[in-house]
Protein backbone atom coordinates (compact mmCIF):
# COMPACT_ATOMS: atom_id res chain seq x y z
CA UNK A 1 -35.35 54.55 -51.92
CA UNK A 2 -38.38 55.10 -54.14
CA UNK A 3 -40.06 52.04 -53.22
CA UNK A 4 -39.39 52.65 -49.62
CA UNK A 5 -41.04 56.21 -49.68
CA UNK A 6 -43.93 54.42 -51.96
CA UNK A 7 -44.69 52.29 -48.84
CA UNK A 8 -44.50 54.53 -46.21
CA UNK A 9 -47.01 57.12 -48.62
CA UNK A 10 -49.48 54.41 -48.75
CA UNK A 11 -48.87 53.55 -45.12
CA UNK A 12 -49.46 57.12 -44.11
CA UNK A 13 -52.68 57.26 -46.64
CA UNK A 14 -54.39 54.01 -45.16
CA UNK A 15 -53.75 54.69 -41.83
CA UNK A 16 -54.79 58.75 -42.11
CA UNK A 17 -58.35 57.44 -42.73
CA UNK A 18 -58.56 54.83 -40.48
CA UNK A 19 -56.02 55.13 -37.51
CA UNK A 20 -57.41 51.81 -36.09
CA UNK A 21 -57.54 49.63 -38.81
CA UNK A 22 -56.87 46.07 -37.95
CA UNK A 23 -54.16 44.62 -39.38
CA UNK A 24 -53.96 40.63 -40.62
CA UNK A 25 -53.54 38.01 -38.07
CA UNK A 26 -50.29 37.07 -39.53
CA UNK A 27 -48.97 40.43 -39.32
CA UNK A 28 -50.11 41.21 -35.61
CA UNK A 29 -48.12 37.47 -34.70
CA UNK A 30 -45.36 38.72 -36.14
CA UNK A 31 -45.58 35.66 -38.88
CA UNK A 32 -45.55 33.46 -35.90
CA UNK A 33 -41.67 33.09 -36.25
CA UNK A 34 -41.27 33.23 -32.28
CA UNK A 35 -43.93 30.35 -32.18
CA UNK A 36 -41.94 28.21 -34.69
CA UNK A 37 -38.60 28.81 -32.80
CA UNK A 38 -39.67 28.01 -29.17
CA UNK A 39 -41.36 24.81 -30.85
CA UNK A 40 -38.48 24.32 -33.07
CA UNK A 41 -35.26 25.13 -30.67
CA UNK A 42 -36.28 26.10 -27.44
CA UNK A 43 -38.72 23.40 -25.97
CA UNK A 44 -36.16 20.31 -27.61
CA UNK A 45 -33.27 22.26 -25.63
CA UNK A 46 -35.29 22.64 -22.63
CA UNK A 47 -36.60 18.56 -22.82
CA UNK A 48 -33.14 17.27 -23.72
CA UNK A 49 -31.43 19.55 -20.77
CA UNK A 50 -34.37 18.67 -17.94
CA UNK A 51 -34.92 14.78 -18.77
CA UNK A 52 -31.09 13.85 -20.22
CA UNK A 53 -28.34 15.74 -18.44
CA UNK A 54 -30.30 16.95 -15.42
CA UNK A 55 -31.80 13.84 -14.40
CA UNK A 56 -29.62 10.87 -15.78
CA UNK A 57 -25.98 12.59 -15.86
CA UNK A 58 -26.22 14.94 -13.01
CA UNK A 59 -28.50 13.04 -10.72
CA UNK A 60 -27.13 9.54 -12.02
CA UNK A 61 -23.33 9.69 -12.60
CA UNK A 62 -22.51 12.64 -10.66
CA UNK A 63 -24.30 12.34 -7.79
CA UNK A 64 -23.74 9.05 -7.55
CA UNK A 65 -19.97 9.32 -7.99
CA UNK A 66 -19.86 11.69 -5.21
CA UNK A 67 -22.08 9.60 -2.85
CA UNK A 68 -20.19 6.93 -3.50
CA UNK A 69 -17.23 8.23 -3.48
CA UNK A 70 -18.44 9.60 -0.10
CA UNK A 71 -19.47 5.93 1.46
CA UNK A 72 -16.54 4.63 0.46
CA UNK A 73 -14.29 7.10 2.39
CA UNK A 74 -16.76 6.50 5.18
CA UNK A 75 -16.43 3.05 5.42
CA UNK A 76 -13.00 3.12 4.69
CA UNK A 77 -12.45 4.89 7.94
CA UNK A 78 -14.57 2.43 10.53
CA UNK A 79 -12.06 -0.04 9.24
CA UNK A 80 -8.74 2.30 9.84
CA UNK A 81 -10.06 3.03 13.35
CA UNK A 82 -9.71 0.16 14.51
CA UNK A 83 -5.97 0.16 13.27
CA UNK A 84 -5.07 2.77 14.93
CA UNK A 85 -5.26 1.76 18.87
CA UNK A 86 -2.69 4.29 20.43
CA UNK A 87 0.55 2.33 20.72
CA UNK A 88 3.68 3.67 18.38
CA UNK A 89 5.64 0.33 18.26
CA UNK A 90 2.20 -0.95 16.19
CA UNK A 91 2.41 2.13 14.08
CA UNK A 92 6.23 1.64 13.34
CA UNK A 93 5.41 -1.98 12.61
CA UNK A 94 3.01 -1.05 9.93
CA UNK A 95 5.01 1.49 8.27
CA UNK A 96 7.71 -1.40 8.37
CA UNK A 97 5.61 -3.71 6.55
CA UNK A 98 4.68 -1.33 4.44
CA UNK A 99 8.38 -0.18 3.35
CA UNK A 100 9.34 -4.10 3.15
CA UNK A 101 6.59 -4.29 0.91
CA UNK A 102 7.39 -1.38 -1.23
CA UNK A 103 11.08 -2.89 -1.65
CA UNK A 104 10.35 -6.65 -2.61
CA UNK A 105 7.82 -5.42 -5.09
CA UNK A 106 10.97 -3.27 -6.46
CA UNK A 107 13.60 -6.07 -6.18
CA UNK A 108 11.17 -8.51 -7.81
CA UNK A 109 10.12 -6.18 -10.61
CA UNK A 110 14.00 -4.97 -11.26
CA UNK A 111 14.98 -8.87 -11.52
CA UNK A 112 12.55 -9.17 -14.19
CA UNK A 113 13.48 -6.46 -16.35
CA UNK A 114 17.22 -7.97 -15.52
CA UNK A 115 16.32 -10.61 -17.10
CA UNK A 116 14.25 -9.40 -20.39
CA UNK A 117 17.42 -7.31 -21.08
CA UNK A 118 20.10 -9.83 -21.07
């Protein structure tokens, strides 16, 4: 408490005399500590963020998952249209296929586990 009062006496004394006394350089920069941490912290955060995850992950792997992604389903439908012409016997016929499909991959999969059991 002492040497808290001591400053603030001297403080009061120095600045009585001379109100507009200049102080240090370091003092008015506030020891430049906001110049070390944007140098030190801030501009490495903003470089890594603009030139690493903005423009290689973001614009690289997500945008170009989701325009892909987005061709894809694009192309994948001029092909279906053509599939689908308006008749139902061609649409039963596919989903027939399809089921037969579904059931021999099944059978053929259950005889082989059959057979790895016995």
């Amino acid at each position: 408490m002492l040497i808290a009062l001591t400053g603030i006496s001297i403080g009061w004394f120095m600045f009585r005399q001379q109100p507009v006394r200049h102080l240090p350089r370091l003092l008015e920069n506030k020891y430049y500590v906001d110049e070390i941490y944007d140098a030190a912290v801030i501009q490495p955060i903003l470089i890594v963020s603009r030139e690493g995850l903005w423009k290689i992950f973001d614009i690289g792997v997500i945008d170009g998952l989701i325009h892909g992604l987005g061709r894809t389903v694009v192309s994948v439908g001029k092909t279906v249209r053509y599939m689908q012409i308006g008749f139902v016997r061609v649409y039963a016929a596919i989903i027939l296929a399809g089921a037969i499909l579904i059931i021999g991959y099944f059978a053929y999969n259950g005889a082989q586990v059959l057979r790895f059991l016995k």
